[in-house]
Every structure is written in C-alpha cells, then in structure tokens.
C-alpha atoms as a PDB file:
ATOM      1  CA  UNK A   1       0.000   0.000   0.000  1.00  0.00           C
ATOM      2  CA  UNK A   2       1.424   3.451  -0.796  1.00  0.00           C
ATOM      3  CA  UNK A   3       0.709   6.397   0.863  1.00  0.00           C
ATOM      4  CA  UNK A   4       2.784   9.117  -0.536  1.00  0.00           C
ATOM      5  CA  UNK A   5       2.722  10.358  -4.295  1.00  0.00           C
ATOM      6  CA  UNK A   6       6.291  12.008  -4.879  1.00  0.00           C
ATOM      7  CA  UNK A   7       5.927  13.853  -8.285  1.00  0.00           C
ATOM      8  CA  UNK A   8       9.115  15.470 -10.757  1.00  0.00           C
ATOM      9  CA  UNK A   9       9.286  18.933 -12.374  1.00  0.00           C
ATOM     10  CA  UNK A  10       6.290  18.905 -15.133  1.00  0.00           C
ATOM     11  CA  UNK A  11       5.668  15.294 -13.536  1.00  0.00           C
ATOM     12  CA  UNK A  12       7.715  13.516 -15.832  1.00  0.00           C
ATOM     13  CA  UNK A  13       7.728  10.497 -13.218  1.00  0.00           C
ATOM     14  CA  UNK A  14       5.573   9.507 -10.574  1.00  0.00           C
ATOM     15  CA  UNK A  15       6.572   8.145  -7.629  1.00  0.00           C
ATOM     16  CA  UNK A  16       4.206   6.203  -4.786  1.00  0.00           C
ATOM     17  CA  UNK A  17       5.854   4.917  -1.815  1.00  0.00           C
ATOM     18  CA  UNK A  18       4.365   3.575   1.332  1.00  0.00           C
ATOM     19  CA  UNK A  19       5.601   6.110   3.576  1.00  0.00           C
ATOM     20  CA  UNK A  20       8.431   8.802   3.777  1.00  0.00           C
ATOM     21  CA  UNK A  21      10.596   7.163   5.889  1.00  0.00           C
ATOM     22  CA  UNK A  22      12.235   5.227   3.228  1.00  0.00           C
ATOM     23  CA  UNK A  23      13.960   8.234   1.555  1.00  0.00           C
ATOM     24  CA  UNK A  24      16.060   7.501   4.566  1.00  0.00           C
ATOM     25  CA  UNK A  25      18.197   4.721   3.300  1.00  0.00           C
ATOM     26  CA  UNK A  26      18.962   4.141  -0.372  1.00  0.00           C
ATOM     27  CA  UNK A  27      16.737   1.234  -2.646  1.00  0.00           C
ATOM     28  CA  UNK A  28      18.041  -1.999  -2.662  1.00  0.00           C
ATOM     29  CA  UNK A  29      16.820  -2.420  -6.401  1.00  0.00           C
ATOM     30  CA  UNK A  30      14.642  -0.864  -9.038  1.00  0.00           C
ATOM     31  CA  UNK A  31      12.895  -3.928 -11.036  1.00  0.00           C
ATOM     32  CA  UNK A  32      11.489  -2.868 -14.290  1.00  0.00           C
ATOM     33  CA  UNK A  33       8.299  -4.925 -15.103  1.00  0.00           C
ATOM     34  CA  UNK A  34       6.543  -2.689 -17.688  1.00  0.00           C
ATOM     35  CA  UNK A  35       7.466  -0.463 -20.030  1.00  0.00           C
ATOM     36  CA  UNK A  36       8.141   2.858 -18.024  1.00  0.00           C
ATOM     37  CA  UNK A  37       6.918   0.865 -14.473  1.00  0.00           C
ATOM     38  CA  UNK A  38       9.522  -0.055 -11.640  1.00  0.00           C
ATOM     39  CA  UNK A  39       8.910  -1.608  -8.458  1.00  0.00           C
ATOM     40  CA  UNK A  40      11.295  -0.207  -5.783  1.00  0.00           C
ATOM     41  CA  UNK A  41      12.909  -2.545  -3.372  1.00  0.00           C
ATOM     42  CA  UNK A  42      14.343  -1.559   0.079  1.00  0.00           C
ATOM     43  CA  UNK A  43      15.617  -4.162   2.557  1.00  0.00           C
ATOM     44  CA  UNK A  44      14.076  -7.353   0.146  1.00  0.00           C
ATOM     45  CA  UNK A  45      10.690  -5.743   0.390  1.00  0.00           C
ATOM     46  CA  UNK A  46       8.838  -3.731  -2.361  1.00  0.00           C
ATOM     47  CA  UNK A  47       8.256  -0.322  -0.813  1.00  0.00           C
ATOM     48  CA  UNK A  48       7.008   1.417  -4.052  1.00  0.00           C
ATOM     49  CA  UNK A  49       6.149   2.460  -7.878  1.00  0.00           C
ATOM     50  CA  UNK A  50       7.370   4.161 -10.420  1.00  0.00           C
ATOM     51  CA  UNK A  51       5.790   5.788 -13.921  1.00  0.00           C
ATOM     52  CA  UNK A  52       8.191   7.308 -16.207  1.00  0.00           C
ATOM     53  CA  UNK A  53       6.001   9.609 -18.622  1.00  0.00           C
ATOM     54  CA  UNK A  54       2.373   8.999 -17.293  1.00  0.00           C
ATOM     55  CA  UNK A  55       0.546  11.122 -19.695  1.00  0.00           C
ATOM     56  CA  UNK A  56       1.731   8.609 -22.240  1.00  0.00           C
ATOM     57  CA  UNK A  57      -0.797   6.163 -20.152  1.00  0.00           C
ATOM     58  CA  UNK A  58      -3.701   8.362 -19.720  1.00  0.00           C
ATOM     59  CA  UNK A  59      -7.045   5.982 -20.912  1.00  0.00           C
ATOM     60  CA  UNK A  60     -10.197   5.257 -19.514  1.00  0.00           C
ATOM     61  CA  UNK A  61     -11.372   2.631 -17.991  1.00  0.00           C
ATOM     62  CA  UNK A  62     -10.510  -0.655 -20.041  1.00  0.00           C
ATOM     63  CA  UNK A  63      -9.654   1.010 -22.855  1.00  0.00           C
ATOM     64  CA  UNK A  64      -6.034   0.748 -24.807  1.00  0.00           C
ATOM     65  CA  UNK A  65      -3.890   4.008 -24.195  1.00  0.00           C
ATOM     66  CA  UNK A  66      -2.913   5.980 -27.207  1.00  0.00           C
ATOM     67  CA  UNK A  67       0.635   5.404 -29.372  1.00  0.00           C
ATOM     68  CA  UNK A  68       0.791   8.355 -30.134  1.00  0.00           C
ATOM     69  CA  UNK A  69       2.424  11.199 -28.023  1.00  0.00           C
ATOM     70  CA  UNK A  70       0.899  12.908 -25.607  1.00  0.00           C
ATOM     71  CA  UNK A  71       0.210  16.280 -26.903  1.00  0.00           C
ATOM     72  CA  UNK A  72       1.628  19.796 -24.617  1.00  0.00           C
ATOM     73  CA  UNK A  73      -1.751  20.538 -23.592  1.00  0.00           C
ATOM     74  CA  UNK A  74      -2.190  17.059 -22.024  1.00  0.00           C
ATOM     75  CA  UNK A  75       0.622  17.290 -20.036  1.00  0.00           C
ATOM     76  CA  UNK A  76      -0.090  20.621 -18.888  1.00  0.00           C
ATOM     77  CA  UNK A  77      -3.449  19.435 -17.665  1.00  0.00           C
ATOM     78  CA  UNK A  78      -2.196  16.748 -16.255  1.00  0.00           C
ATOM     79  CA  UNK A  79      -0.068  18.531 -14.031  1.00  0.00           C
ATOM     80  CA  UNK A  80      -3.007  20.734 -13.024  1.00  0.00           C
ATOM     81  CA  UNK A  81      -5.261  17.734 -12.338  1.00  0.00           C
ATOM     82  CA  UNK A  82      -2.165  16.217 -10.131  1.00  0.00           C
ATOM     83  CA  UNK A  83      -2.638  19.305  -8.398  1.00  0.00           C
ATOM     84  CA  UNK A  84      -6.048  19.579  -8.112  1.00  0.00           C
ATOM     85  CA  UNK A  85      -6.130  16.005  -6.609  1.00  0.00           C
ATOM     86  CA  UNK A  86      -3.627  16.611  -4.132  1.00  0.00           C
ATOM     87  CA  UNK A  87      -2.536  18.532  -1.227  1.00  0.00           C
ATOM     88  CA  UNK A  88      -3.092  21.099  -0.766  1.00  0.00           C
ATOM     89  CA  UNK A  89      -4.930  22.241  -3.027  1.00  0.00           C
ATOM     90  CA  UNK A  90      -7.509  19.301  -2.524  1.00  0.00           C
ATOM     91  CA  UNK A  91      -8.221  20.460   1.063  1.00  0.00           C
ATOM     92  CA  UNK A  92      -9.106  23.997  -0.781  1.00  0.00           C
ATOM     93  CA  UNK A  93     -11.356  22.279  -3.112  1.00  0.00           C
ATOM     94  CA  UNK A  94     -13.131  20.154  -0.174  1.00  0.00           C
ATOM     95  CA  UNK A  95     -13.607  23.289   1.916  1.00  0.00           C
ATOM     96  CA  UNK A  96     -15.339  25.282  -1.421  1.00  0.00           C
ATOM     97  CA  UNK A  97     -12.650  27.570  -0.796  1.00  0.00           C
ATOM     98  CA  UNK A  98     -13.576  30.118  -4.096  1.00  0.00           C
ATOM     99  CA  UNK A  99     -10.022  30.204  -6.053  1.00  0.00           C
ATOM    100  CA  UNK A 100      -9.550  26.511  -5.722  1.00  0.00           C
ATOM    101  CA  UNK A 101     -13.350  25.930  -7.085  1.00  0.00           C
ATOM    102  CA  UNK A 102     -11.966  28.476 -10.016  1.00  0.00           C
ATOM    103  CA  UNK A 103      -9.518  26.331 -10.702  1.00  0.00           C
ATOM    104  CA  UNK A 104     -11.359  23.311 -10.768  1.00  0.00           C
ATOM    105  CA  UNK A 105     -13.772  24.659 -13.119  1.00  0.00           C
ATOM    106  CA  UNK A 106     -11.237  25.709 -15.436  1.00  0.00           C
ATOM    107  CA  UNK A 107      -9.441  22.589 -15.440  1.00  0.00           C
ATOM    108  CA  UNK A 108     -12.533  21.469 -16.446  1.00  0.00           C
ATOM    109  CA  UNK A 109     -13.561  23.478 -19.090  1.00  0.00           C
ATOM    110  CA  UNK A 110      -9.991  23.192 -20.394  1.00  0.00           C
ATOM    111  CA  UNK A 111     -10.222  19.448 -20.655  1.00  0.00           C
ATOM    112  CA  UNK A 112     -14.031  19.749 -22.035  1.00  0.00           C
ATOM    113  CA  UNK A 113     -12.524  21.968 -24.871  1.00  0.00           C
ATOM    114  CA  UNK A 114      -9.480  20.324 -25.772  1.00  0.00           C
ATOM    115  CA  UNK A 115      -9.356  19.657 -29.010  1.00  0.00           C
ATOM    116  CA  UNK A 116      -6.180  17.367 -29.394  1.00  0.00           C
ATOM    117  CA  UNK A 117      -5.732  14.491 -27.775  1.00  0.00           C
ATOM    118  CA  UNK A 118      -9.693  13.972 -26.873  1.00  0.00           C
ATOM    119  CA  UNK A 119      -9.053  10.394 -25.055  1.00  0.00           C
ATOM    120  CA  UNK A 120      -6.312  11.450 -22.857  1.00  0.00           C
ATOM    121  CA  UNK A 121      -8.192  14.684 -22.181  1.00  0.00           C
ATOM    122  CA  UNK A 122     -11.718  12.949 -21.717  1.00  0.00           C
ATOM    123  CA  UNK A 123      -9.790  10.158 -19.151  1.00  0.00           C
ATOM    124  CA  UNK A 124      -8.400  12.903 -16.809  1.00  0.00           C
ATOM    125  CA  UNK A 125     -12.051  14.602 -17.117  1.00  0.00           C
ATOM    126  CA  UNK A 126     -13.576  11.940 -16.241  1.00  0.00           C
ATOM    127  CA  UNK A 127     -12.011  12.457 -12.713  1.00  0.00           C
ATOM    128  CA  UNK A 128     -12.334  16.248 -13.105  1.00  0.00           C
ATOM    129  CA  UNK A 129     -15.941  16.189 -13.667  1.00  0.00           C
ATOM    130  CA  UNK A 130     -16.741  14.223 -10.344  1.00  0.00           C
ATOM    131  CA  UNK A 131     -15.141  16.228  -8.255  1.00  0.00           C
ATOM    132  CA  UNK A 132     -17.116  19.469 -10.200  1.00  0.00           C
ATOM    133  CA  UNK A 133     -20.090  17.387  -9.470  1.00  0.00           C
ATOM    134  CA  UNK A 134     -19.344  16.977  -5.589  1.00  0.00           C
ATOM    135  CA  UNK A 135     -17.830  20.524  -5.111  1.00  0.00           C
ATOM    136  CA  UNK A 136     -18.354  22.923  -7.301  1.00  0.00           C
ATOM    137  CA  UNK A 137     -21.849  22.707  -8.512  1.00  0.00           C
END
C-alpha cells in the first residue's frame, strides 16, 4: 500500500511509496516490469512504484492508451489535475474555498474543450468532472 505520491518537475515520473521514511536509506533495487513501471525494493521488500512519462498512459477505464504522443496541452493538464487532486490544493477544493473551485472549473472546461488528444483529455475529465459534481456545482 502506498501512501505518498512524490511527483518530478512537469511530472515527468511519478513516484508512490508507502511512507516517507524510506527516503532515509537508499533502494536496494529498481525492477522494471513494464514499459516505463519499476517496483522499488528496500531491505528485500517492495516499498514502491514508479511511472516514467504517465501522460503517455492516460485511458479510460478498459480502454487501450494511445501510441501516439501525448500532446503539450495534455501534459499541462495533467499537471493541473495532479494538483487539483492533491494537497493542498484538494483540502481547498473540499472546503469550497472560491479560487480553488476556479480552478477546478477551469481545469474542467480546459479538458471539455481540448481539441487534441480527446481520449487522454476525456480520461483525466472523467475524474475532473466528479469532483465538479461533488464541489463545485
């Protein structure tokens, strides 16, 4: 189980690890099993994930992710959505604090009116839109 998201400049990577107190000792190992997935070992146990490019894997639910590229816009949004989801900014949101509720709704109209990249775009949405739905409506 991992509790903390770690995330790199323009979250290239993404990083999940079951607590912080493992950035205290250096990995044991870093086992690729997917394209762009690691497992990260510490002390013979796996203590984490990592996603190298995750817009590339942005898909709904059952569905095949897209070959191609992501396009600028997706990762932009992603980045916003990452925030969005996370703290602090999703304390803001749950407390209907008014900027953060601006922000959702543009991230959501951004997404609703992207015009490149539409699966990517409607996948991230799709959380997006719930969270309009539950706070900002």
């Amino acid at each position: 189980m991992c509790t903390v998201l770690c995330r790199s400049p323009e979250d290239a990577v993404l990083t999940c690890l079951r607590d912080l107190d493992i950035l205290d000792e250096p990995l044991d190992a870093r086992i690729g099993i997917a394209p762009d997935v690691a497992l990260l070992v510490q002390h013979g146990a796996v203590i984490g994930w990592s996603l190298t490019d995750p817009a590339r894997y942005l898909t709904t639910p059952f569905a095949v992710s897209d070959s191609a590229p992501p396009a600028l816009a997706t990762r932009r949004l992603l980045t916003e959505c990452l925030d969005l989801i996370t703290q602090p900014v999703i304390c803001d949101v749950e407390d209907s604090d008014p900027a953060a509720l601006a922000r959702l709704r543009g991230a959501d109209d951004a997404l609703r009116n992207q015009t490149e990249d539409r699966d990517r775009a409607d996948a991230l949405r799709t959380l997006i839109a719930l969270l309009v739905e539950d706070y900002a409506t």
